[in-house]
C-alpha atoms as a PDB file:
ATOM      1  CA  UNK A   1       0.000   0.000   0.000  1.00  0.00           C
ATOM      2  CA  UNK A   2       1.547   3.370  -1.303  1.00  0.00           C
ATOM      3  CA  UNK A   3       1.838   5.848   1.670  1.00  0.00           C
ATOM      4  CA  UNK A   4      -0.147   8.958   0.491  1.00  0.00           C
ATOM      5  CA  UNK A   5       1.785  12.540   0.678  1.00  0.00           C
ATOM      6  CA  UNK A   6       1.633  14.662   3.822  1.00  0.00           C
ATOM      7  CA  UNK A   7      -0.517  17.597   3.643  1.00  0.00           C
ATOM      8  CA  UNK A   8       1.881  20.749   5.330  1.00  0.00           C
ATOM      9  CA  UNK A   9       0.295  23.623   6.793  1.00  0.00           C
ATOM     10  CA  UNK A  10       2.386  26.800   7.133  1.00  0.00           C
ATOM     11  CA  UNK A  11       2.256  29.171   9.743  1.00  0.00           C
ATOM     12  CA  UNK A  12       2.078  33.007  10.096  1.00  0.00           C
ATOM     13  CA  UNK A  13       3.267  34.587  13.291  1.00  0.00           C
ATOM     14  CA  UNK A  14      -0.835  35.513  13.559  1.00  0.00           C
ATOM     15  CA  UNK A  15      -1.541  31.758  13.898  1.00  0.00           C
ATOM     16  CA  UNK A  16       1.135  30.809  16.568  1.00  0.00           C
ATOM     17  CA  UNK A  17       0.035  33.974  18.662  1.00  0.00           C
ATOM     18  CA  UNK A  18      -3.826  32.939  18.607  1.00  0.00           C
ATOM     19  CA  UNK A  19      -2.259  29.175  19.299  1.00  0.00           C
ATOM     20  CA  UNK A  20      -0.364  30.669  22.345  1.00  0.00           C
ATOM     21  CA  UNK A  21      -3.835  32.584  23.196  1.00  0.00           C
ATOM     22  CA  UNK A  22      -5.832  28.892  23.636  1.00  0.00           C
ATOM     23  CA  UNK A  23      -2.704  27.647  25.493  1.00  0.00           C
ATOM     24  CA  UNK A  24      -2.949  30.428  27.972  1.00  0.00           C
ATOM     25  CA  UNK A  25      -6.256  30.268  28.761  1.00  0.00           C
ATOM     26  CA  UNK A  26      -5.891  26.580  29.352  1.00  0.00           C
ATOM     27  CA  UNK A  27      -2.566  27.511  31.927  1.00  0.00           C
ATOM     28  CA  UNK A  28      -4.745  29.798  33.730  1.00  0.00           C
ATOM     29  CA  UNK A  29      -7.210  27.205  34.834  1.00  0.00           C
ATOM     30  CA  UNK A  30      -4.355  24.805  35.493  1.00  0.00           C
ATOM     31  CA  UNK A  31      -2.871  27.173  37.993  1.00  0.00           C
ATOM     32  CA  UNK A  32       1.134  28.037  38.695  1.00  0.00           C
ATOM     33  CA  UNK A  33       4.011  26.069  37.296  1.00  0.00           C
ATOM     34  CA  UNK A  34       7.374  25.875  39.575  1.00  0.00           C
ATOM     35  CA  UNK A  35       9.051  25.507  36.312  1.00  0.00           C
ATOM     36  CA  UNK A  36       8.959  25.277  32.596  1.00  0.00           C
ATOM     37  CA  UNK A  37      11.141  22.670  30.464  1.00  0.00           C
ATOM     38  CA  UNK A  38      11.648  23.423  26.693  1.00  0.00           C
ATOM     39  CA  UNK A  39      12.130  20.042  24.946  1.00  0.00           C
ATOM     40  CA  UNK A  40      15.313  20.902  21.817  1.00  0.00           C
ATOM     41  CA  UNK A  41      14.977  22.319  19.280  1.00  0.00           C
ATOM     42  CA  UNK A  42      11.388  22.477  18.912  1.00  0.00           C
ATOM     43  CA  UNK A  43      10.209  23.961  21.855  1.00  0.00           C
ATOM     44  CA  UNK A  44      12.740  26.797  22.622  1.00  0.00           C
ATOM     45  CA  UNK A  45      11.100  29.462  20.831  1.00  0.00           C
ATOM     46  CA  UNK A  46       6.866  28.106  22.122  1.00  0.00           C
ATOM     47  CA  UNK A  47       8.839  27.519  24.989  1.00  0.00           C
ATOM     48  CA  UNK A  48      10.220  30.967  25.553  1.00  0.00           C
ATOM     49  CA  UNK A  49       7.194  32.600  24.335  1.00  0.00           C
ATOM     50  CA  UNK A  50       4.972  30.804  27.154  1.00  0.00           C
ATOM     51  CA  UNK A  51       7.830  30.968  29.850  1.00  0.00           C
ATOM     52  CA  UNK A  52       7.577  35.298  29.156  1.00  0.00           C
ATOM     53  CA  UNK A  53       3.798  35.235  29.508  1.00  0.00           C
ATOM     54  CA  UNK A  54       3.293  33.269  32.756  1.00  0.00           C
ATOM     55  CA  UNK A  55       6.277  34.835  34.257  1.00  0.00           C
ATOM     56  CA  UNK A  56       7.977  31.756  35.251  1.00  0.00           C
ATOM     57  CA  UNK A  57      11.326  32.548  35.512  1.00  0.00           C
ATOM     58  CA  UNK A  58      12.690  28.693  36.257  1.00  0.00           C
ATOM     59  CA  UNK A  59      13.599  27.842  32.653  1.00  0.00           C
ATOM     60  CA  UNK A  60      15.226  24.409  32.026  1.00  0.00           C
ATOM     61  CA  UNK A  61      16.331  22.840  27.924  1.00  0.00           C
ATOM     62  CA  UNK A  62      16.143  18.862  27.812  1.00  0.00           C
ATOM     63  CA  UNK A  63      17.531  17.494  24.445  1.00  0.00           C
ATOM     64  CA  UNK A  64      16.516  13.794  23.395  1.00  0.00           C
ATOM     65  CA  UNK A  65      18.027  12.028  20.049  1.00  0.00           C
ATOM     66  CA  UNK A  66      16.714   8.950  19.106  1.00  0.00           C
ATOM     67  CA  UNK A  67      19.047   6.799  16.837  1.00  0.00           C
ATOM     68  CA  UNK A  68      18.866   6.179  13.335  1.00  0.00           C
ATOM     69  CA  UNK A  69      17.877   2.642  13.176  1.00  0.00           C
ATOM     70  CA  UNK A  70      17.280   0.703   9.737  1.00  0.00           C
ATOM     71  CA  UNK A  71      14.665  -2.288  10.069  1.00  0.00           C
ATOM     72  CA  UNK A  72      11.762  -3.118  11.246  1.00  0.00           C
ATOM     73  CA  UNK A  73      11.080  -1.491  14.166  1.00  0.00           C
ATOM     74  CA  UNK A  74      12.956   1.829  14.015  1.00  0.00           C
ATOM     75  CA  UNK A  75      10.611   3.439  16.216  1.00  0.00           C
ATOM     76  CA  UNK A  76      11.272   1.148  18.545  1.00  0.00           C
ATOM     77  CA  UNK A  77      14.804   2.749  20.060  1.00  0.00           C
ATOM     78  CA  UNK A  78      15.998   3.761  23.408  1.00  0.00           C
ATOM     79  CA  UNK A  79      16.469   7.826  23.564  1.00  0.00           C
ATOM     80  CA  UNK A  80      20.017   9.770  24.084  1.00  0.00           C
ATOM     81  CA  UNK A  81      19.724  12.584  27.062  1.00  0.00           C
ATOM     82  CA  UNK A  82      22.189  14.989  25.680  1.00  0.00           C
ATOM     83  CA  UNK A  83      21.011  17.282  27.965  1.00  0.00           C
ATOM     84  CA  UNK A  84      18.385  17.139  30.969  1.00  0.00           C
ATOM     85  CA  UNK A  85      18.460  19.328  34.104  1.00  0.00           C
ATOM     86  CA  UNK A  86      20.011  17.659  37.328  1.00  0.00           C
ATOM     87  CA  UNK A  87      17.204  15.805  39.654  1.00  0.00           C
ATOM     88  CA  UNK A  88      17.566  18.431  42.590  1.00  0.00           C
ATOM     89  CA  UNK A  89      16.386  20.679  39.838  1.00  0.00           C
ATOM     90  CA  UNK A  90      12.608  19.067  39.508  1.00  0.00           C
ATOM     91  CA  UNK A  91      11.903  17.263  43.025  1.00  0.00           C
ATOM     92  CA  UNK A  92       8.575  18.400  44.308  1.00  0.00           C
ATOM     93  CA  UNK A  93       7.743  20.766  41.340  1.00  0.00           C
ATOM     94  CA  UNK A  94       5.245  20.864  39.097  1.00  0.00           C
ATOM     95  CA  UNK A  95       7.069  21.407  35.458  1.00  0.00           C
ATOM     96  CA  UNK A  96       5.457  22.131  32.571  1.00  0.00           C
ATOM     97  CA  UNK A  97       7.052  20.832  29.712  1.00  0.00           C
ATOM     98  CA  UNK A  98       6.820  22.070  26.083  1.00  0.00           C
ATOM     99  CA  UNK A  99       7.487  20.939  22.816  1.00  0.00           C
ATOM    100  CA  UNK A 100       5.861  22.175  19.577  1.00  0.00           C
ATOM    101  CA  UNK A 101       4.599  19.014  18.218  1.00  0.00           C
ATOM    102  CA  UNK A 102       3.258  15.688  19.547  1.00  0.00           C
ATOM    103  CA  UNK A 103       3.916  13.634  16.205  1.00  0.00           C
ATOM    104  CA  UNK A 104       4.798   9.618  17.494  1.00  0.00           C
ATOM    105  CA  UNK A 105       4.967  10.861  21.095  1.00  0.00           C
ATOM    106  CA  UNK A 106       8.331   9.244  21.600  1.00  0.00           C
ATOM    107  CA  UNK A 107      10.412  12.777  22.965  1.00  0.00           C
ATOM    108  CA  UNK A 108       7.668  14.221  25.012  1.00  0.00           C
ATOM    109  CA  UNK A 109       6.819   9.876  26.800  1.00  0.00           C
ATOM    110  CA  UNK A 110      10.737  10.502  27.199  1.00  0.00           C
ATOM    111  CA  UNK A 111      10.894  13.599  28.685  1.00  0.00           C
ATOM    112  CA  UNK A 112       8.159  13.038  30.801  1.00  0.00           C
ATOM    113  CA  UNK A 113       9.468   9.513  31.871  1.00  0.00           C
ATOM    114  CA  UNK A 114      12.558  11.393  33.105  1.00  0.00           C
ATOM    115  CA  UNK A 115      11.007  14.271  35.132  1.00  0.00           C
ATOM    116  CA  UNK A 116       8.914  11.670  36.819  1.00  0.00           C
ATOM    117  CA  UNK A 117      11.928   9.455  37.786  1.00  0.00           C
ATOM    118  CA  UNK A 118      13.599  12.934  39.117  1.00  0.00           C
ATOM    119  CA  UNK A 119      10.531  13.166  41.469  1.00  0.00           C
ATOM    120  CA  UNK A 120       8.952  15.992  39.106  1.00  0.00           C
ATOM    121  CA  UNK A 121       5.613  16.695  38.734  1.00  0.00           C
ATOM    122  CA  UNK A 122       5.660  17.091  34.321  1.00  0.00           C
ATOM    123  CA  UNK A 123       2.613  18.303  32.641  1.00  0.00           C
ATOM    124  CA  UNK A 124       3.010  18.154  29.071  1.00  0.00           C
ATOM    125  CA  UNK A 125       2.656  20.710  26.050  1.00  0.00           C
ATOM    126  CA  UNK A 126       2.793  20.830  22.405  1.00  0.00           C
ATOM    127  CA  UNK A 127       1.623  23.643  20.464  1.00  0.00           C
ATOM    128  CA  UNK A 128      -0.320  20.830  18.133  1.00  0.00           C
ATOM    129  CA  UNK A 129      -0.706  17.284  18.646  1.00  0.00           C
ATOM    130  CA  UNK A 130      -1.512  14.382  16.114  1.00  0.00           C
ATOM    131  CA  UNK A 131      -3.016  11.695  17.737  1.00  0.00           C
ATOM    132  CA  UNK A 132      -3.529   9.926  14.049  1.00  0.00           C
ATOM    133  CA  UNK A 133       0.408   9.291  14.262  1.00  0.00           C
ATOM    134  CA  UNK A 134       0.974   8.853  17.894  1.00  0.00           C
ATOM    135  CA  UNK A 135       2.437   5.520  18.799  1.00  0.00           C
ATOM    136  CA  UNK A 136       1.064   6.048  22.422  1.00  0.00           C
ATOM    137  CA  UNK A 137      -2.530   4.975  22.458  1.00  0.00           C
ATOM    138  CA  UNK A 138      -3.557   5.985  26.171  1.00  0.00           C
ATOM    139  CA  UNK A 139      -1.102   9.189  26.496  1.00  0.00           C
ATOM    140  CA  UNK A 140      -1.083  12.535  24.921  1.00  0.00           C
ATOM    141  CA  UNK A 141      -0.363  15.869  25.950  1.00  0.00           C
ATOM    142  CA  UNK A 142      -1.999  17.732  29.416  1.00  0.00           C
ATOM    143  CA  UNK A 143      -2.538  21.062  27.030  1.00  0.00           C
ATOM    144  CA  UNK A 144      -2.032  21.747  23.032  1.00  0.00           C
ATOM    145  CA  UNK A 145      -3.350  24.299  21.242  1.00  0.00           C
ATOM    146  CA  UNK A 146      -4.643  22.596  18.401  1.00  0.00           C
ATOM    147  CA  UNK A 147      -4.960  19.084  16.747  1.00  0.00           C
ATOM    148  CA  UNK A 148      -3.508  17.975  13.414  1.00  0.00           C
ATOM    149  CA  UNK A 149      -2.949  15.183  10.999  1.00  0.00           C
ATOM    150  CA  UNK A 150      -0.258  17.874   8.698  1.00  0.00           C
ATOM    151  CA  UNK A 151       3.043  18.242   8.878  1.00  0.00           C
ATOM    152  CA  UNK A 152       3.476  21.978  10.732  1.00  0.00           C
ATOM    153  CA  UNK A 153       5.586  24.171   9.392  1.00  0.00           C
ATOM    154  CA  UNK A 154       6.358  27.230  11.835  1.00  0.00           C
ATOM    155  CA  UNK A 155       6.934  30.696  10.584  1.00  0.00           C
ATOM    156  CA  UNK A 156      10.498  30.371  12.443  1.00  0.00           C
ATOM    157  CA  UNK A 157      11.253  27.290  10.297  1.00  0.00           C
ATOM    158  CA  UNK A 158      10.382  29.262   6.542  1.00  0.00           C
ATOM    159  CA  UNK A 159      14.049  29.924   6.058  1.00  0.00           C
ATOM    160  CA  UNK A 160      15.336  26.258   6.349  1.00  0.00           C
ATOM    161  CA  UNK A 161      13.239  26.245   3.318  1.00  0.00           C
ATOM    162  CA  UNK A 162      10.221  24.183   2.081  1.00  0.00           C
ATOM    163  CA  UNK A 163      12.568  21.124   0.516  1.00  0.00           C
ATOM    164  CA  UNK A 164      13.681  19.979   4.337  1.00  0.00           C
ATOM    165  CA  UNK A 165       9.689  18.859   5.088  1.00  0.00           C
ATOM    166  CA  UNK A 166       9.215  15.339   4.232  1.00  0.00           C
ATOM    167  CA  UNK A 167       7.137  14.188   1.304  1.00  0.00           C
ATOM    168  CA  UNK A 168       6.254  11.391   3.822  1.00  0.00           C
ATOM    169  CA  UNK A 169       5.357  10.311   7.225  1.00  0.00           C
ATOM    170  CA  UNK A 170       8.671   9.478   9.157  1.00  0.00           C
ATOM    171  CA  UNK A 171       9.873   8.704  12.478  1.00  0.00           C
ATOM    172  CA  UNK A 172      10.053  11.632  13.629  1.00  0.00           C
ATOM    173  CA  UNK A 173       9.011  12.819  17.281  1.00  0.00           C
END
């Protein structure tokens, strides 16, 4: 069975800001956050965006590779830590962690895997989430600002230029 093409949505700055709006509002409700995570590379600029607007000031980077792995199961890989904050860092605080997309679900399950074995309290958030590719049938994100089955393309990512985004669904995060 041929896999059909990706549809790709691209972004204004107008769209991310009225993305960040929804996200807000649901941050509000959720109350305070001892601490915000931004998940490489993805999530430093959502990331910094939400850190400035709920004045949290306690802002940690975690970066996760996942190998290359040719066969039949290369979703199936342990992840890399290049970088995660030390443990004293996240016991007993709640730590909202944010990505921009929730494709397979593989970075943010990591992530949130980690801050729990630290003793952290993670909530989890992706700007949009596509539960049509997720390989995690039971989790998904605490907050997103919208749900998608395209392949995003942000308004900070126009410059890498259009021929970088996949024809084709792959294993990416």
């Amino acid at each position: 069975m041929a896999k059909r093409p990706i549809r790709r949505e691209l972004l204004t700055w107008d769209d991310v800001e009225q993305l960040m709006t929804v996200l807000l509002g649901q941050f509000r409700q959720a109350g305070e956050f001892d601490a915000l995570m931004m998940i490489t590379r993805g999530g430093i600029i959502p990331g910094g965006m939400i850190a400035e607007a709920l004045d949290i000031h306690d802002v940690l980077t975690a970066s996760v590779r996942f190998p290359q792995v040719l066969g039949d199961q290369p979703l199936a890989v342990w992840p890399t830590f290049l970088q995660f904050p030390d443990d004293s860092l996240l016991v007993d605080r709640r730590v909202l962690v944010v990505d921009d997309v929730w494709g397979s679900g593989r970075t943010s399950s990591a992530v949130h895997g980690r801050v729990v074995a630290a003793g952290g309290r993670p909530a989890m958030c992706v700007v949009h989430f596509n539960p049509y590719r997720s390989l995690f049938n039971k989790a998904e994100p605490d907050y997103y600002g919208a749900v998608t089955d395209a392949w995003i393309v942000y308004p900070w990512e126009i410059d890498q230029g259009l021929d970088r985004i996949p024809s084709r669904p792959s294993g990416a995060n």
